[in-house]
PDB file of N, CA and C in Angstrom:
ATOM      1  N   UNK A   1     114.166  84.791 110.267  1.00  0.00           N
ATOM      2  CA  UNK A   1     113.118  85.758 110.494  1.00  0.00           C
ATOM      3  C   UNK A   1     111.877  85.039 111.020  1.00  0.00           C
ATOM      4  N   UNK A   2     111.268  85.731 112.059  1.00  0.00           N
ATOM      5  CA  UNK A   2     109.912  85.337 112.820  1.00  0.00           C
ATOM      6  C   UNK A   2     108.786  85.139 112.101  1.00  0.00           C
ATOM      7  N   UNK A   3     107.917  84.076 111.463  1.00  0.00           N
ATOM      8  CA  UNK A   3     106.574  84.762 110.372  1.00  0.00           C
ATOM      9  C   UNK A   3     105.656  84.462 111.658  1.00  0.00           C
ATOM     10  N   UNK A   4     104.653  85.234 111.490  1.00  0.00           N
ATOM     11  CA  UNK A   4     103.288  85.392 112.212  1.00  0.00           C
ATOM     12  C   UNK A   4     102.804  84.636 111.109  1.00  0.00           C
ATOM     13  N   UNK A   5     101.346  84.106 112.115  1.00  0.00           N
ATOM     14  CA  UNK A   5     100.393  83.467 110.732  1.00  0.00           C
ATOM     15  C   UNK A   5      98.988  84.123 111.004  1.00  0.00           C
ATOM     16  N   UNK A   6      97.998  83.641 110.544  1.00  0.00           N
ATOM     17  CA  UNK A   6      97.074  84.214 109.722  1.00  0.00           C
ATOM     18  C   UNK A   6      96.125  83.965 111.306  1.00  0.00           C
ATOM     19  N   UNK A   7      96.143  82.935 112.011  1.00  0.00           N
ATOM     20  CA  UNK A   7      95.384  82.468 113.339  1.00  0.00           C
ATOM     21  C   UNK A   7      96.275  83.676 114.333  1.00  0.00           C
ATOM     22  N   UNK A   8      97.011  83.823 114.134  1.00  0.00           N
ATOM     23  CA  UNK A   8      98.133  85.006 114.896  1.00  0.00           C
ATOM     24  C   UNK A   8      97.357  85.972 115.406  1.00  0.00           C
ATOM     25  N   UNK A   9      97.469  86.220 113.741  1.00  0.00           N
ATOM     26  CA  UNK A   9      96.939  87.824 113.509  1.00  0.00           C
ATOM     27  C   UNK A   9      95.233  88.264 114.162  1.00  0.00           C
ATOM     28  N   UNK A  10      94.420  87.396 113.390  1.00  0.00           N
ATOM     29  CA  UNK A  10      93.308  86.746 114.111  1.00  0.00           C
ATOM     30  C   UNK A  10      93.185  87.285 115.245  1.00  0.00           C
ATOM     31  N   UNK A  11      94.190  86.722 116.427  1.00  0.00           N
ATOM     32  CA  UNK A  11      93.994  87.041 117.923  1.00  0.00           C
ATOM     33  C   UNK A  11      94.332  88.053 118.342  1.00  0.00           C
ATOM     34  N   UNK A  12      95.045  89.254 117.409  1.00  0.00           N
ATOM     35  CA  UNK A  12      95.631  90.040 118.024  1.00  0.00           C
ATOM     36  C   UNK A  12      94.385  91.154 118.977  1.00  0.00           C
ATOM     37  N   UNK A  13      93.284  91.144 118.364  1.00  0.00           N
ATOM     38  CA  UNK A  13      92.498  92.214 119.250  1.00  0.00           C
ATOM     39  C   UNK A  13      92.290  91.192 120.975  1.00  0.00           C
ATOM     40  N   UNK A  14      92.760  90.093 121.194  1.00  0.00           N
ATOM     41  CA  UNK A  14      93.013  89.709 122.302  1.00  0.00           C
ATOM     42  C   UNK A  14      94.307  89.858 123.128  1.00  0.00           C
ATOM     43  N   UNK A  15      95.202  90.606 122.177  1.00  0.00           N
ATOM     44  CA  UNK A  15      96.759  90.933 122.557  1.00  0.00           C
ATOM     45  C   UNK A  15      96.764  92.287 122.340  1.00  0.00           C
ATOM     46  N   UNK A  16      95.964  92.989 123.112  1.00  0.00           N
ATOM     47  CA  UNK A  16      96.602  94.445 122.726  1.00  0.00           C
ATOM     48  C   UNK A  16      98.089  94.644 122.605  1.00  0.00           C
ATOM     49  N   UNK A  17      99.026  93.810 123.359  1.00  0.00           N
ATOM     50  CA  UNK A  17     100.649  94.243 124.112  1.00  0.00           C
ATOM     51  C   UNK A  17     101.186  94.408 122.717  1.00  0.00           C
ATOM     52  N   UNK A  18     100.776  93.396 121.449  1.00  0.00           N
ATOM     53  CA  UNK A  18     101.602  93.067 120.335  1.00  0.00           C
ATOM     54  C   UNK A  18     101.003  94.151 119.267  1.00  0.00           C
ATOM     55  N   UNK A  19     101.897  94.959 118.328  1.00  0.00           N
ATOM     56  CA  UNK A  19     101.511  96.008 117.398  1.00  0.00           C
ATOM     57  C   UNK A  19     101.858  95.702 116.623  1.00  0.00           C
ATOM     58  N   UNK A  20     100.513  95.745 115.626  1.00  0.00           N
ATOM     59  CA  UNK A  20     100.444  95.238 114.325  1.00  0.00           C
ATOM     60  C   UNK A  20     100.808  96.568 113.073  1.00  0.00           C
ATOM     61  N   UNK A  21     101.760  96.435 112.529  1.00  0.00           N
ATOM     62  CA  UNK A  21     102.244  97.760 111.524  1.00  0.00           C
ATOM     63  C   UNK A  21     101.982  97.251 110.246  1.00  0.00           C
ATOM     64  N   UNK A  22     101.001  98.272 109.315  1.00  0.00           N
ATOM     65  CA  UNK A  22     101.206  97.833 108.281  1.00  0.00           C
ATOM     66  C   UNK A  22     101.992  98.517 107.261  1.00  0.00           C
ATOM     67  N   UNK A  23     103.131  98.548 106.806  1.00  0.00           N
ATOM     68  CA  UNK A  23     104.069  99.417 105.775  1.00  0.00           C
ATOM     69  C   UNK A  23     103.704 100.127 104.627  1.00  0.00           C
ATOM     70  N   UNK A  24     102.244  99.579 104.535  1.00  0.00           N
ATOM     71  CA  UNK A  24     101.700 100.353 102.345  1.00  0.00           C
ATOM     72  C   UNK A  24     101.754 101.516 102.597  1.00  0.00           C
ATOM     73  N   UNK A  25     101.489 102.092 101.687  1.00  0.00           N
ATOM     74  CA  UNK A  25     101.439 103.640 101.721  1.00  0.00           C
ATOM     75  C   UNK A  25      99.942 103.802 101.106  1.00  0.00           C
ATOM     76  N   UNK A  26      99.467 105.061 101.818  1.00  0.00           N
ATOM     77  CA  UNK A  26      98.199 105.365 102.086  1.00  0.00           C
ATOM     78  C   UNK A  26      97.196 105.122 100.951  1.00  0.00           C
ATOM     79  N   UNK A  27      97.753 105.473  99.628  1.00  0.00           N
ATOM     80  CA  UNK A  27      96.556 105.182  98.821  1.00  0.00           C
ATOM     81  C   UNK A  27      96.075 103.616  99.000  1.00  0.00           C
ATOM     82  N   UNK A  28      97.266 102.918  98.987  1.00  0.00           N
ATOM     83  CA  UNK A  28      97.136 101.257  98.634  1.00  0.00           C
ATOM     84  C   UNK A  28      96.137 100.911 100.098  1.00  0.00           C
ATOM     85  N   UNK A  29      96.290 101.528 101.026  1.00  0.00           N
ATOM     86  CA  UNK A  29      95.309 101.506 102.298  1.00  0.00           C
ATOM     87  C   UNK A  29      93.837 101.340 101.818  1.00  0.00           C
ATOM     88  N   UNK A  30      94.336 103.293 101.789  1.00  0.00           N
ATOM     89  CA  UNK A  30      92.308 103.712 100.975  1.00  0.00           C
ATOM     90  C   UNK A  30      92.126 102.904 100.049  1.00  0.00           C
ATOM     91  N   UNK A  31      92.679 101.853  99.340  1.00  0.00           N
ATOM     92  CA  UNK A  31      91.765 101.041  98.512  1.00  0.00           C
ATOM     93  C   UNK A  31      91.559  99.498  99.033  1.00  0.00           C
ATOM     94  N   UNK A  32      92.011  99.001 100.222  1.00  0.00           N
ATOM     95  CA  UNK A  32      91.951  98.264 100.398  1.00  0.00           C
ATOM     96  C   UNK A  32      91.275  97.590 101.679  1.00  0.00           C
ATOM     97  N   UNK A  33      91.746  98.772 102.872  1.00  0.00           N
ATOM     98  CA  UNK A  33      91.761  98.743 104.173  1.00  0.00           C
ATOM     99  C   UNK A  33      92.451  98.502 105.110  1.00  0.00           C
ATOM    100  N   UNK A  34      92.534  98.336 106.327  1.00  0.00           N
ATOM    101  CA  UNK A  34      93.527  97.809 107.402  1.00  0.00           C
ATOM    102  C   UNK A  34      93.006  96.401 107.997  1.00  0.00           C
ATOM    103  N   UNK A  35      93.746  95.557 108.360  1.00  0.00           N
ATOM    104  CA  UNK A  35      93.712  94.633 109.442  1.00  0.00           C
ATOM    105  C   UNK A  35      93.103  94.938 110.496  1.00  0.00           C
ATOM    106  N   UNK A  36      92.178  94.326 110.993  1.00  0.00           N
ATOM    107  CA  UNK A  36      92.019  95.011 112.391  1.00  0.00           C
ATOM    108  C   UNK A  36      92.955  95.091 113.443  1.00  0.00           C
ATOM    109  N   UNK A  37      93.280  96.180 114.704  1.00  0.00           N
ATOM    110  CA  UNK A  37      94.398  96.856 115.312  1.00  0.00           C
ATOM    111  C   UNK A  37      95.440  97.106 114.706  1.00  0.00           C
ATOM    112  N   UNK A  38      95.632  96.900 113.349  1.00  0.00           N
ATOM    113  CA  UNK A  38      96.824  97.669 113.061  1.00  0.00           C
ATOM    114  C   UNK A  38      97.099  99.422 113.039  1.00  0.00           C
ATOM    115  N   UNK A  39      97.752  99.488 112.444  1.00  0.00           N
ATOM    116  CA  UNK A  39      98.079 101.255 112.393  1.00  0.00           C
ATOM    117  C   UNK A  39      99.588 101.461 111.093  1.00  0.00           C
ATOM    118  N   UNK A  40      99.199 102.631 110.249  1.00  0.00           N
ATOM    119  CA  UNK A  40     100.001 102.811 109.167  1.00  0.00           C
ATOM    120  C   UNK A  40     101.015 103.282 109.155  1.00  0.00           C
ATOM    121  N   UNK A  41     102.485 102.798 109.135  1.00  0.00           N
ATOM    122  CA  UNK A  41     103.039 103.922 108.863  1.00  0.00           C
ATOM    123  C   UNK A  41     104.102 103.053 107.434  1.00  0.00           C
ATOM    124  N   UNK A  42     104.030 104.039 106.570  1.00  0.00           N
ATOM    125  CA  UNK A  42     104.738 103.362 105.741  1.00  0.00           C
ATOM    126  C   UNK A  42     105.925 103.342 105.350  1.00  0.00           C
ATOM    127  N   UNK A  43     106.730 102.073 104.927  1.00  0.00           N
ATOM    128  CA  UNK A  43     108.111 101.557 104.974  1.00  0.00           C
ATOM    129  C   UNK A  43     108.858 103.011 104.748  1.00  0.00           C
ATOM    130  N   UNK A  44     108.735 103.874 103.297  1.00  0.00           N
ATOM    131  CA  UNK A  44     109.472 104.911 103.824  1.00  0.00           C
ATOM    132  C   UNK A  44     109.939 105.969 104.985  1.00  0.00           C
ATOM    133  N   UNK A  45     108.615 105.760 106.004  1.00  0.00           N
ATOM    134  CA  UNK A  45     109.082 106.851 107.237  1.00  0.00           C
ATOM    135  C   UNK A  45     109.257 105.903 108.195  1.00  0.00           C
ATOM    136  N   UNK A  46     109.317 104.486 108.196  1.00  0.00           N
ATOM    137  CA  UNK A  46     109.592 103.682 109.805  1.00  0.00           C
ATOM    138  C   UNK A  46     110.518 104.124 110.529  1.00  0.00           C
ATOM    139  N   UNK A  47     111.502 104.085 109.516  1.00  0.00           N
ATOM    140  CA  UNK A  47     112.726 104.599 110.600  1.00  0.00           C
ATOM    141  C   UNK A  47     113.043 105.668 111.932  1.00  0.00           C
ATOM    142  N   UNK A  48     112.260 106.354 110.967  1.00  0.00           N
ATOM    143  CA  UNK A  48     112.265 108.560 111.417  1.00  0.00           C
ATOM    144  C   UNK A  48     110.790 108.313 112.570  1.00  0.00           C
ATOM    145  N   UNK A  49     109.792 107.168 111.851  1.00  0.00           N
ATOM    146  CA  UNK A  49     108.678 107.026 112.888  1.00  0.00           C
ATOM    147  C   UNK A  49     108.897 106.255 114.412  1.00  0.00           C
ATOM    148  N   UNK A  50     110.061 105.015 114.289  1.00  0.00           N
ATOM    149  CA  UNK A  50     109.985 104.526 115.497  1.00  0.00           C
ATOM    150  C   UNK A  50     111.156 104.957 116.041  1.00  0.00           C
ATOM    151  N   UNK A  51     111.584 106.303 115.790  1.00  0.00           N
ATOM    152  CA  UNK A  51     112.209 107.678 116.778  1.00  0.00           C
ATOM    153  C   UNK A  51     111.924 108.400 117.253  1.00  0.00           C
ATOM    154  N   UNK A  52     110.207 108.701 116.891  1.00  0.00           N
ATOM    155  CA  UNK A  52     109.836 109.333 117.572  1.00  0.00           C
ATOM    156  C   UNK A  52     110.086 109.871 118.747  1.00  0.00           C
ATOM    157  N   UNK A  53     109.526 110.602 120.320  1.00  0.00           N
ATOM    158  CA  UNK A  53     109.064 110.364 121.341  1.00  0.00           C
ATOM    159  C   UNK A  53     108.190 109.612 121.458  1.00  0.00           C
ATOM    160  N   UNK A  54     108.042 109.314 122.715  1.00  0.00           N
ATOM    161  CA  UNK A  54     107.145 108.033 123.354  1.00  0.00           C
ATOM    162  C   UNK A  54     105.651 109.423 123.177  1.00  0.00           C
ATOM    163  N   UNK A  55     105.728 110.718 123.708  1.00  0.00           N
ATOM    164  CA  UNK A  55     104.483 111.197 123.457  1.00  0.00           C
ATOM    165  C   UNK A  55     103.539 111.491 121.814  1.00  0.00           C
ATOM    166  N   UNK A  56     104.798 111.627 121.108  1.00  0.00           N
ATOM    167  CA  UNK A  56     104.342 112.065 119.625  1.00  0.00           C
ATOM    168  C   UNK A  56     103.952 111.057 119.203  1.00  0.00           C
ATOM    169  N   UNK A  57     104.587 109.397 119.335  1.00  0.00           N
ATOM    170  CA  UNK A  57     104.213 108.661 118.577  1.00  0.00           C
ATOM    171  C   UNK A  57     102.384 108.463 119.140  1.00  0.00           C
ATOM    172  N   UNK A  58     102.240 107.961 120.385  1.00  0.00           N
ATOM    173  CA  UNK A  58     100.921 108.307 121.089  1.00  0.00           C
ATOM    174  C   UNK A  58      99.889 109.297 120.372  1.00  0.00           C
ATOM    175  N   UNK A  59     100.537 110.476 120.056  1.00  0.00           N
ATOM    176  CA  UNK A  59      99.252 111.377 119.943  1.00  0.00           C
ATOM    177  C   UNK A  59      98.974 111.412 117.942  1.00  0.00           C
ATOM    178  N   UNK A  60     100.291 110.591 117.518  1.00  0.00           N
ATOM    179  CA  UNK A  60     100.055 110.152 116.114  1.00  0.00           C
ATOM    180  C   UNK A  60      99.455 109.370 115.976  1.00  0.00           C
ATOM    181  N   UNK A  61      99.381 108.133 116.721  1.00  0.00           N
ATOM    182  CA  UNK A  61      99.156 106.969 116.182  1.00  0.00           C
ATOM    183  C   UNK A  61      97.638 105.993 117.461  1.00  0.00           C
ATOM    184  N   UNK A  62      97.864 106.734 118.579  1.00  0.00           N
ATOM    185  CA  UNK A  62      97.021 106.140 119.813  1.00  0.00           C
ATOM    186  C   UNK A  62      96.869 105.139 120.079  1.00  0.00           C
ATOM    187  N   UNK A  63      98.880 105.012 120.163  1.00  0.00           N
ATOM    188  CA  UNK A  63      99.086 103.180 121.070  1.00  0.00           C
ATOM    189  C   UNK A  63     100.375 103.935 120.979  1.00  0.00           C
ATOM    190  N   UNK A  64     100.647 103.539 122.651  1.00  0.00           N
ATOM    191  CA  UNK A  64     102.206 103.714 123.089  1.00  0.00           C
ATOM    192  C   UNK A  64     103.215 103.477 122.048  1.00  0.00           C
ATOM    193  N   UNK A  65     104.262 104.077 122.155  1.00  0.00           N
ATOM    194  CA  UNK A  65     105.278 103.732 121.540  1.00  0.00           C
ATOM    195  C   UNK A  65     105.927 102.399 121.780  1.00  0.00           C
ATOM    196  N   UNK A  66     105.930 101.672 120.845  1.00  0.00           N
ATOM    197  CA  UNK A  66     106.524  99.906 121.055  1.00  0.00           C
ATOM    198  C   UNK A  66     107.575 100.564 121.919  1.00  0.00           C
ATOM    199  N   UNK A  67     108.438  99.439 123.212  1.00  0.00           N
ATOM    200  CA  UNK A  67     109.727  99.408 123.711  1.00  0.00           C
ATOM    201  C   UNK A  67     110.167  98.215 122.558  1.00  0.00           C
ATOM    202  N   UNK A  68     111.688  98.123 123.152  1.00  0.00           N
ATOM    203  CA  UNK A  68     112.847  97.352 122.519  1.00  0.00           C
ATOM    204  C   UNK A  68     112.112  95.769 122.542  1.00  0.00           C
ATOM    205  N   UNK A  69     111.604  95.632 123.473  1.00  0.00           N
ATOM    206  CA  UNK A  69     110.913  94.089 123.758  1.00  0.00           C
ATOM    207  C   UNK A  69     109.899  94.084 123.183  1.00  0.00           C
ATOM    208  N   UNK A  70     108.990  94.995 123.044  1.00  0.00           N
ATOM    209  CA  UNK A  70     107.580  95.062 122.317  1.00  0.00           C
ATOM    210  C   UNK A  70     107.574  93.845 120.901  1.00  0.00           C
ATOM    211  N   UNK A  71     106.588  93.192 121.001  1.00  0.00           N
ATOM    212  CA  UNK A  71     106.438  92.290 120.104  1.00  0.00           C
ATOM    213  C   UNK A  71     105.618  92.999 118.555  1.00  0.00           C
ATOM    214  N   UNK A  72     106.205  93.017 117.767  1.00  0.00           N
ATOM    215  CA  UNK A  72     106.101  94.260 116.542  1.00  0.00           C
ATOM    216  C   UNK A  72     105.720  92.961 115.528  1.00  0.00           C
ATOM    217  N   UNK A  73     104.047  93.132 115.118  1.00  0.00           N
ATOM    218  CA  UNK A  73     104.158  92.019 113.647  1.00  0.00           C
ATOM    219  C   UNK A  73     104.209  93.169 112.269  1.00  0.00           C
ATOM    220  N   UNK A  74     104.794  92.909 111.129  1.00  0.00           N
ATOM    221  CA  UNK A  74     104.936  93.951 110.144  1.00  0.00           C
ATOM    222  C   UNK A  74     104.005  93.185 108.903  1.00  0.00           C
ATOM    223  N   UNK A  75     103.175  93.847 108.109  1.00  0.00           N
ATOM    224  CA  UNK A  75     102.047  93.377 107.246  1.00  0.00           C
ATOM    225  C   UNK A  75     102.348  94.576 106.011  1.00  0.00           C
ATOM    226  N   UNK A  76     102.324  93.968 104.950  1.00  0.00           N
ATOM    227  CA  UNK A  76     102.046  95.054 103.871  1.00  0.00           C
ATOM    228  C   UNK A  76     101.360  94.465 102.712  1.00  0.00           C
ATOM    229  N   UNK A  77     101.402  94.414 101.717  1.00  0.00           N
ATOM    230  CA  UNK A  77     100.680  93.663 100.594  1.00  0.00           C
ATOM    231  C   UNK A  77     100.732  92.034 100.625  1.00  0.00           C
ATOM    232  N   UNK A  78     102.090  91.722 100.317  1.00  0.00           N
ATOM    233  CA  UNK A  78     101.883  90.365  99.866  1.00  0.00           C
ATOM    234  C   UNK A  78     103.444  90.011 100.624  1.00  0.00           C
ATOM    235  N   UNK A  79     103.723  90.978 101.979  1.00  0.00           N
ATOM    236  CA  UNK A  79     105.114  90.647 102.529  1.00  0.00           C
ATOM    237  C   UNK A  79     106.579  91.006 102.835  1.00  0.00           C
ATOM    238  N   UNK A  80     106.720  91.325 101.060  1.00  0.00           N
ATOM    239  CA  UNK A  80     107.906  91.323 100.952  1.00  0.00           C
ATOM    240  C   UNK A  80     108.304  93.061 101.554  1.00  0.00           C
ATOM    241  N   UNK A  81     107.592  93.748 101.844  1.00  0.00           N
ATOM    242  CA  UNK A  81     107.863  95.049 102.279  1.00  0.00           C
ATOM    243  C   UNK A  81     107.592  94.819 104.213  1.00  0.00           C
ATOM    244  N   UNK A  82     106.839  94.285 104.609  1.00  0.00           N
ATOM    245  CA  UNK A  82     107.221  93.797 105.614  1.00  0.00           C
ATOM    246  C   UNK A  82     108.419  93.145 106.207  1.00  0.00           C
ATOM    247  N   UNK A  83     109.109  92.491 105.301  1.00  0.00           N
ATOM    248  CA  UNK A  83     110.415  91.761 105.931  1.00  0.00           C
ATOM    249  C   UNK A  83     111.221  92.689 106.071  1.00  0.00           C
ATOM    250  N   UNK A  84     111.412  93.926 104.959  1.00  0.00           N
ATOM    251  CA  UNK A  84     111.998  95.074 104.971  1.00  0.00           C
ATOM    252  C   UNK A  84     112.106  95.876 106.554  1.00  0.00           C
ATOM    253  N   UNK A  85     110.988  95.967 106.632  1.00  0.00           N
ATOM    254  CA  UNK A  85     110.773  96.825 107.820  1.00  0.00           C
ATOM    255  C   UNK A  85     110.888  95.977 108.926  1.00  0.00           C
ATOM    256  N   UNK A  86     110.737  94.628 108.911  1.00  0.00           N
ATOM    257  CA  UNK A  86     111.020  93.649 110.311  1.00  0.00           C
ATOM    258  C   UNK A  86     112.926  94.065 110.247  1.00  0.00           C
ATOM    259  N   UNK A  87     113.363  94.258 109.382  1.00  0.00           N
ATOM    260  CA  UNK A  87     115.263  94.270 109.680  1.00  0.00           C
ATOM    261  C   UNK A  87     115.289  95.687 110.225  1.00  0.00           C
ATOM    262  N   UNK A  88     114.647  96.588 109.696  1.00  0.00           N
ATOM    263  CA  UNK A  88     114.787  98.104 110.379  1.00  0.00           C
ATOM    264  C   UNK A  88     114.536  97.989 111.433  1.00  0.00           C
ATOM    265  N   UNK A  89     113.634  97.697 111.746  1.00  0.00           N
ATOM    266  CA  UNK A  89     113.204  97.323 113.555  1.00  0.00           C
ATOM    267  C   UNK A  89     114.092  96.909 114.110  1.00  0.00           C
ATOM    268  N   UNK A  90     114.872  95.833 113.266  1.00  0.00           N
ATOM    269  CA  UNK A  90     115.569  94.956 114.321  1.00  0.00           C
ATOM    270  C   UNK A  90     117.013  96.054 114.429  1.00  0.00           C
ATOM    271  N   UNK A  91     117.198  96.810 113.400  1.00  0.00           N
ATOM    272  CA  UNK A  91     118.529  97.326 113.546  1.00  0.00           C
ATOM    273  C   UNK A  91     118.491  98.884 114.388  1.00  0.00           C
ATOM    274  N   UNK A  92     117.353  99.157 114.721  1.00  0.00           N
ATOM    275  CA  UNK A  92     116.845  99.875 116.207  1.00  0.00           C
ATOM    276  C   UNK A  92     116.837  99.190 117.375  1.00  0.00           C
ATOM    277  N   UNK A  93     117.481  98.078 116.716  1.00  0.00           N
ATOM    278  CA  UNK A  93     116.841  97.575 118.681  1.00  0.00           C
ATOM    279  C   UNK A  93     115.642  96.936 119.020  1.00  0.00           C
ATOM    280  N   UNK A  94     114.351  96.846 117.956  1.00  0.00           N
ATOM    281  CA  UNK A  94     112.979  95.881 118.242  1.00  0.00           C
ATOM    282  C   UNK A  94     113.481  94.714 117.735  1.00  0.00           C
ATOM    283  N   UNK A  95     113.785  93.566 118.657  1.00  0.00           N
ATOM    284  CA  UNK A  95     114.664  92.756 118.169  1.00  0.00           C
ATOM    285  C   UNK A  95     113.399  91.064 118.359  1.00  0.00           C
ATOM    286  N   UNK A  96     112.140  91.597 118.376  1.00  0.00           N
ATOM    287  CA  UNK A  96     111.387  91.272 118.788  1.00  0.00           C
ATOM    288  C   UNK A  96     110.013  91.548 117.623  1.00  0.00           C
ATOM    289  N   UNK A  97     110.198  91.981 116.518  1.00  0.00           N
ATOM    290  CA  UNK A  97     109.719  92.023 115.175  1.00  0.00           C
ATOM    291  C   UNK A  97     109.988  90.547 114.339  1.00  0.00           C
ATOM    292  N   UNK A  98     108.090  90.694 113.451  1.00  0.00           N
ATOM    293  CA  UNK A  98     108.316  89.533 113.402  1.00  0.00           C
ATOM    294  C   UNK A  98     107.307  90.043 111.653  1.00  0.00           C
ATOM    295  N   UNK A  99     107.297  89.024 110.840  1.00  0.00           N
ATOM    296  CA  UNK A  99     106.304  89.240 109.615  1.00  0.00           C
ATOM    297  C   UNK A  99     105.605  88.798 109.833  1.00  0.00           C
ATOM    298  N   UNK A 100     104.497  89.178 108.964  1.00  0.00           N
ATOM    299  CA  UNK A 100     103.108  88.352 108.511  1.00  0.00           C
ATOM    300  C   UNK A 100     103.030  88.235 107.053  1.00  0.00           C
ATOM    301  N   UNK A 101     103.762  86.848 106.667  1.00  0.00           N
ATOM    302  CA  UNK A 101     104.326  86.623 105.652  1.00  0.00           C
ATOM    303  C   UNK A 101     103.211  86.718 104.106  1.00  0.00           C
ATOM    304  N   UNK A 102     101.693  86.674 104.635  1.00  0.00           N
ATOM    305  CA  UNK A 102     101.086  86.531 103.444  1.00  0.00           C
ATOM    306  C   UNK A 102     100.785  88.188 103.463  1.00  0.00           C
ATOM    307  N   UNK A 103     100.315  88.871 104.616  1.00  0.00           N
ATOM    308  CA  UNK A 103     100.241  90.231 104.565  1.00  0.00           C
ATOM    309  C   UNK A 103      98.748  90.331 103.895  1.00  0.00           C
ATOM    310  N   UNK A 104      98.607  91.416 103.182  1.00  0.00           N
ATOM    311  CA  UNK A 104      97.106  91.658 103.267  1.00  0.00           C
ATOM    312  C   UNK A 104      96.441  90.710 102.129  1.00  0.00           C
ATOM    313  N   UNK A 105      97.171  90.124 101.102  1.00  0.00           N
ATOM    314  CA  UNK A 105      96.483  88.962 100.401  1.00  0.00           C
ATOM    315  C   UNK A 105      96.374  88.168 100.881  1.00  0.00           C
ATOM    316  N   UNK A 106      96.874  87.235 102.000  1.00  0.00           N
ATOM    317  CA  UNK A 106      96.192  86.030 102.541  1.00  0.00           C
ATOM    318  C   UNK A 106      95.384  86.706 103.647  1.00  0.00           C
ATOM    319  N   UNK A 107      95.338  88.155 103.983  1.00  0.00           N
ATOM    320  CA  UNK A 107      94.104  88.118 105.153  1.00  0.00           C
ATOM    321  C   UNK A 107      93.040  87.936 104.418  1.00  0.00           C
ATOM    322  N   UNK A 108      92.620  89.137 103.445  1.00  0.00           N
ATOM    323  CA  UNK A 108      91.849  89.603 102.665  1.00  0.00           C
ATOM    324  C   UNK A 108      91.269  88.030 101.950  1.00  0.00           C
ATOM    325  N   UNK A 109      92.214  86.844 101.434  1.00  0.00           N
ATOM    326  CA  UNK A 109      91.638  86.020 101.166  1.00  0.00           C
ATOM    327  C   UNK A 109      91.092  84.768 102.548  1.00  0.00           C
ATOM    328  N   UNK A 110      91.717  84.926 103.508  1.00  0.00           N
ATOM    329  CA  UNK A 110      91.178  84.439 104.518  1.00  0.00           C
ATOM    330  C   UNK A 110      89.410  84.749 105.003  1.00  0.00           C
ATOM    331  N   UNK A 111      89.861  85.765 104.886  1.00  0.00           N
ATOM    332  CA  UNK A 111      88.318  86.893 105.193  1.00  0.00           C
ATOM    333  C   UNK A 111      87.099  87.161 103.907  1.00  0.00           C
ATOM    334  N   UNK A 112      87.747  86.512 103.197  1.00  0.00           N
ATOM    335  CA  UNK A 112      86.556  86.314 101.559  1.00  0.00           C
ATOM    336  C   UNK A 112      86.783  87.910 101.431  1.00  0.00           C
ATOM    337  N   UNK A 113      87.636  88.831 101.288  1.00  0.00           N
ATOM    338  CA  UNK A 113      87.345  90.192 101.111  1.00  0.00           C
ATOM    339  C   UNK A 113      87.819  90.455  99.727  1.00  0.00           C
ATOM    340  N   UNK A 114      88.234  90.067  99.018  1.00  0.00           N
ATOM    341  CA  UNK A 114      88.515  90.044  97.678  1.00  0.00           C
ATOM    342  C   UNK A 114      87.539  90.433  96.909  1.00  0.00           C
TER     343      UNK A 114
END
């Protein structure tokens, strides 16, 4: 499995191309926050979410729908729900998903946000 790191993630508002997903589910969000450019959808609906249409996901989320090549990093608490969702990806076809192995505790401690 691919890990992203923490300087990665960092650059991504210089990579629009690469989409940053984070898997929590919404409360654990509202108490915490997002990464910057990421977008939520959580591990229970990925599947049903990256089936969308290319227009629905757009007018859900306001970033194209990843293609098969799209470089996909997956973030959730502390990981381990990210790796989850990096194999779903991959067993759609984003074969090009990757983790961000510390997920929002090493950003959050990167970023003194604790």
């Amino acid at each position: 499995m691919s890990i992203a790191t923490t300087e990665e993630i960092e650059n991504l508002p210089n990579r629009p191309e690469v989409l940053l997903i984070d898997v929590r589910d919404p409360p654990e969000i509202k108490s915490t926050g997002l990464i910057p450019t990421s977008i939520n959808i959580p591990l229970g609906t990925l599947e049903e979410t990256l089936k969308l249409p290319g227009d629905e996901f757009k007018t859900r989320f306001g970033r194209d729908k990843p293609e098969n090549e799209t470089e996909i990093i997956f973030s959730c608490r502390l990981g381990g729900r990210a790796a989850k969702a990096a194999e779903v990806a991959k067993t759609l076809g984003f074969d090009n998903s990757r983790v961000y192995q510390g997920s929002w505790s090493e950003w959050a401690a990167h970023k003194n946000l604790n």
